[in-house]
C-alpha atoms as a PDB file:
ATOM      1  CA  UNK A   1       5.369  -9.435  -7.716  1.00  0.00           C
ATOM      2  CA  UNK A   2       7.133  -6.405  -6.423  1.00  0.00           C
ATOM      3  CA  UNK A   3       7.930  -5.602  -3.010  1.00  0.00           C
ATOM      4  CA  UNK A   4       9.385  -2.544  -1.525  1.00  0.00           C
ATOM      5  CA  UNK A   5      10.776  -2.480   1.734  1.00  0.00           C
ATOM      6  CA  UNK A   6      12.805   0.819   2.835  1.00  0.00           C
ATOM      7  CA  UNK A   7      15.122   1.633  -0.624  1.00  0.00           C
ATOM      8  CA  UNK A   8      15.233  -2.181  -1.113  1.00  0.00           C
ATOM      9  CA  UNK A   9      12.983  -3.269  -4.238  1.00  0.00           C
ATOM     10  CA  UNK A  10      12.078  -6.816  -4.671  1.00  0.00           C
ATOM     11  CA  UNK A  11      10.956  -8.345  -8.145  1.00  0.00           C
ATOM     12  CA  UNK A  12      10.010 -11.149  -9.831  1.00  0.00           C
ATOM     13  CA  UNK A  13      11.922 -11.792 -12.994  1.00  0.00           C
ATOM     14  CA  UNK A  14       9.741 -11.734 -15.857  1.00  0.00           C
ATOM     15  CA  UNK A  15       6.663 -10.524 -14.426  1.00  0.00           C
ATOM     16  CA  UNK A  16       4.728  -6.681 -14.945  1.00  0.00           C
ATOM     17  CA  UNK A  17       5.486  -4.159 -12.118  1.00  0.00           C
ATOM     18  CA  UNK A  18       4.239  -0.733 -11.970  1.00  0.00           C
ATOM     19  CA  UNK A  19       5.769   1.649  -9.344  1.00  0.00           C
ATOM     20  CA  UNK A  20       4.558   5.216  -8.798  1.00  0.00           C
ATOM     21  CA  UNK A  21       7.170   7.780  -7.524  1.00  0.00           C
ATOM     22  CA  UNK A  22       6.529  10.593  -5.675  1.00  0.00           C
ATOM     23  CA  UNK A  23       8.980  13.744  -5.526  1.00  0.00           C
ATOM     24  CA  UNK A  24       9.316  16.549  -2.986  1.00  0.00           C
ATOM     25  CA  UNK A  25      11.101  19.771  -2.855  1.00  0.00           C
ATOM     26  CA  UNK A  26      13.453  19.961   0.012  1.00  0.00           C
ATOM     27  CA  UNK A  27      10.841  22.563   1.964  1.00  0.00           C
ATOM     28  CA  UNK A  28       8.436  18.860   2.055  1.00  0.00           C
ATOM     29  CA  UNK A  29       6.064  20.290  -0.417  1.00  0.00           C
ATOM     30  CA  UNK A  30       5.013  17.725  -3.199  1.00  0.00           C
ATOM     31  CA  UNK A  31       7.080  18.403  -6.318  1.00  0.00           C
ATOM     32  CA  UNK A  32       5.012  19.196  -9.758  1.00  0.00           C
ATOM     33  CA  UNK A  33       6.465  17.834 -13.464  1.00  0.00           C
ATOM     34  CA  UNK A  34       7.122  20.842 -15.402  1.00  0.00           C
ATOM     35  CA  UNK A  35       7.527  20.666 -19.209  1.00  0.00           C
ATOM     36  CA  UNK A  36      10.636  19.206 -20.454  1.00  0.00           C
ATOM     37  CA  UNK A  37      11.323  16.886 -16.896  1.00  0.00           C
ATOM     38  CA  UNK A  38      12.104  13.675 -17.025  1.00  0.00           C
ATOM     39  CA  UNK A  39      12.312  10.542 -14.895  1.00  0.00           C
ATOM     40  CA  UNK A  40      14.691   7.603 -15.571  1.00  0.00           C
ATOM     41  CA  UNK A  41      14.971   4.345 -13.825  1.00  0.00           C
ATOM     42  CA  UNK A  42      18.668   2.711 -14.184  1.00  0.00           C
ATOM     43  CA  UNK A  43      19.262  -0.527 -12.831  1.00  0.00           C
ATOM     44  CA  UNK A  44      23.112  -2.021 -12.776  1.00  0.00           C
ATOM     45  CA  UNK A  45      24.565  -5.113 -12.249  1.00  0.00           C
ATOM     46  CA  UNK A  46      27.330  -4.061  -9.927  1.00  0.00           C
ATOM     47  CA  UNK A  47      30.896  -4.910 -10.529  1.00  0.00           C
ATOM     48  CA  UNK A  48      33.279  -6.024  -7.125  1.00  0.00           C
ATOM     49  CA  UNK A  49      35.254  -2.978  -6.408  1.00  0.00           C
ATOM     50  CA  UNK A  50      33.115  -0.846  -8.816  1.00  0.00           C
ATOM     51  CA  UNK A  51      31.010   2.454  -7.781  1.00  0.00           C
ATOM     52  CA  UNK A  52      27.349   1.676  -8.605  1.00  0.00           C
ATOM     53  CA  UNK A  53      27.734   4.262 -11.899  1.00  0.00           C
ATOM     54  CA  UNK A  54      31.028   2.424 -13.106  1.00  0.00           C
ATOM     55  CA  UNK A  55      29.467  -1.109 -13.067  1.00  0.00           C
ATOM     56  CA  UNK A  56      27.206  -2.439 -16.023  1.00  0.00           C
ATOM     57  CA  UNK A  57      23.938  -0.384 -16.871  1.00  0.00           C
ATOM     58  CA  UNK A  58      21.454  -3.604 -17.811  1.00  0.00           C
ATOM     59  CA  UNK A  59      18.176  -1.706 -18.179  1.00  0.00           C
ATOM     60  CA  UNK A  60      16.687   2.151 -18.678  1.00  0.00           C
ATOM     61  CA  UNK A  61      13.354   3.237 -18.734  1.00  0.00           C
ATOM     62  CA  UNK A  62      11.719   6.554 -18.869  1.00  0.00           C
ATOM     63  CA  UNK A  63       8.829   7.169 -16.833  1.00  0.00           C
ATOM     64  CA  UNK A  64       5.315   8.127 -17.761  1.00  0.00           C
ATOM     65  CA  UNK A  65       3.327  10.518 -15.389  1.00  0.00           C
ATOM     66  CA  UNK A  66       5.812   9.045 -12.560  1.00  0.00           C
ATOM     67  CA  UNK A  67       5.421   5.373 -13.055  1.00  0.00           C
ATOM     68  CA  UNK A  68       7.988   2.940 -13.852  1.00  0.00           C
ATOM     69  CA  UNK A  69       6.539   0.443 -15.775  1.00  0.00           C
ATOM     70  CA  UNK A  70       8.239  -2.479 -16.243  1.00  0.00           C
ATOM     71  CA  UNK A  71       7.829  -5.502 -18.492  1.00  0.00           C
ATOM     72  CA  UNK A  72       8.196  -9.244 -18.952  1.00  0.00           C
ATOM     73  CA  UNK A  73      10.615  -8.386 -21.303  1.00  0.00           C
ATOM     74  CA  UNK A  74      12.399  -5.755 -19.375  1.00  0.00           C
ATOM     75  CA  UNK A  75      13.830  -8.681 -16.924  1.00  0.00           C
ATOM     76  CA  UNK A  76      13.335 -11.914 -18.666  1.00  0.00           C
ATOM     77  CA  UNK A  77      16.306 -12.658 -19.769  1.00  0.00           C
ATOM     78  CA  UNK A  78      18.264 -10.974 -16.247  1.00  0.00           C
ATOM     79  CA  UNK A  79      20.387 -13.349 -14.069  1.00  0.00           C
ATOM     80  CA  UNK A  80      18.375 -13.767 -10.846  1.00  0.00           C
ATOM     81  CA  UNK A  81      20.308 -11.804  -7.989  1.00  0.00           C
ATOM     82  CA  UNK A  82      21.402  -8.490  -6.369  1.00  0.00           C
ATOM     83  CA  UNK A  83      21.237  -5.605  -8.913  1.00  0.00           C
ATOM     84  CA  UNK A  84      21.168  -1.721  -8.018  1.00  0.00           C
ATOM     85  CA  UNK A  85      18.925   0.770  -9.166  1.00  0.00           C
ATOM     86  CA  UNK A  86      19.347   4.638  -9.295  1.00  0.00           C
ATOM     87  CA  UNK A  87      15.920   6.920 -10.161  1.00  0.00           C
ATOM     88  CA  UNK A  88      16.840  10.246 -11.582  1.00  0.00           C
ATOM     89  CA  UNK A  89      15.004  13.846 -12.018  1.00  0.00           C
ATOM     90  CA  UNK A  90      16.076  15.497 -14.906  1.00  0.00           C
ATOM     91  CA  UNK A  91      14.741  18.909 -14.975  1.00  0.00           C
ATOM     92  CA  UNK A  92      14.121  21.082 -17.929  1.00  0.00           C
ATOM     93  CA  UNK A  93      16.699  23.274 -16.458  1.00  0.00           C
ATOM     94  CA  UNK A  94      19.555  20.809 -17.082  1.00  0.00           C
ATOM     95  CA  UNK A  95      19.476  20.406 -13.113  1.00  0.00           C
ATOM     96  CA  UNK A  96      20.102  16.551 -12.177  1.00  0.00           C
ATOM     97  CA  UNK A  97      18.628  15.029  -8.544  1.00  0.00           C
ATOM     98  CA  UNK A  98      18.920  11.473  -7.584  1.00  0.00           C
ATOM     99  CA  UNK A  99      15.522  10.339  -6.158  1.00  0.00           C
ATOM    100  CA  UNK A 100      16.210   7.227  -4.626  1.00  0.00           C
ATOM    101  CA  UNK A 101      18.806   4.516  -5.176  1.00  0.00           C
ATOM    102  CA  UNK A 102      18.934   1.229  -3.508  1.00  0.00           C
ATOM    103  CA  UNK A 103      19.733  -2.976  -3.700  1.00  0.00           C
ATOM    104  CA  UNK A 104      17.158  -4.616  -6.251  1.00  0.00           C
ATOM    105  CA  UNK A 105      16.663  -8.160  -5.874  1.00  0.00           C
ATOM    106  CA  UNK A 106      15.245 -10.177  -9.225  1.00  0.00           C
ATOM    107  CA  UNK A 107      13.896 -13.291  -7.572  1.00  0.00           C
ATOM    108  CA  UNK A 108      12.736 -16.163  -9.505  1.00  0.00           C
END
């Protein structure tokens, strides 16, 4: 099961989740893929007194066509509790943007 509420995601560990992400341009206007982008979903197990990005990367996936798919596998073997996940636009360009980031709760 996954659950979104606000930036919060909600999963259970070791089932199949699919989540579709949708990108606009700062004018509103719905952002199109080019050639050469790339999506990645980073989830971390924070470390006390750590910055999301210094704290332990557990998983990374690359998006097709927008959609996170994760796996049994992907989460199986994850501690239940409060992880945090960052999803990032890489753009042919070399240009970075953060898309959303947020708490991620693996539930059992």
């Amino acid at each position: 099961m996954l659950n979104i509420n606000g930036s919060k995601i909600s999963f259970v560990r070791g089932d199949t989740g699919y989540l579709q992400v949708t990108i606009h341009t700062r004018t509103g206007e719905f952002y199109i893929m080019q050639e050469g982008d790339s999506i990645a979903f980073h989830l971390f197990k924070k470390r006390k007194g750590k910055k999301i990005e210094e704290s332990d990367k557990v998983l990374t996936k690359i998006l097709q066509n927008r959609t996170l798919t994760l796996e049994p596998e992907d989460t199986f073997f994850l501690q239940c509790g409060v992880y945090y996940y960052k999803i990032i636009l890489t753009k042919a360009d070399g240009e970075v943007q953060t898309i959303n980031y947020g708490p991620f709760v693996l539930t059992k």
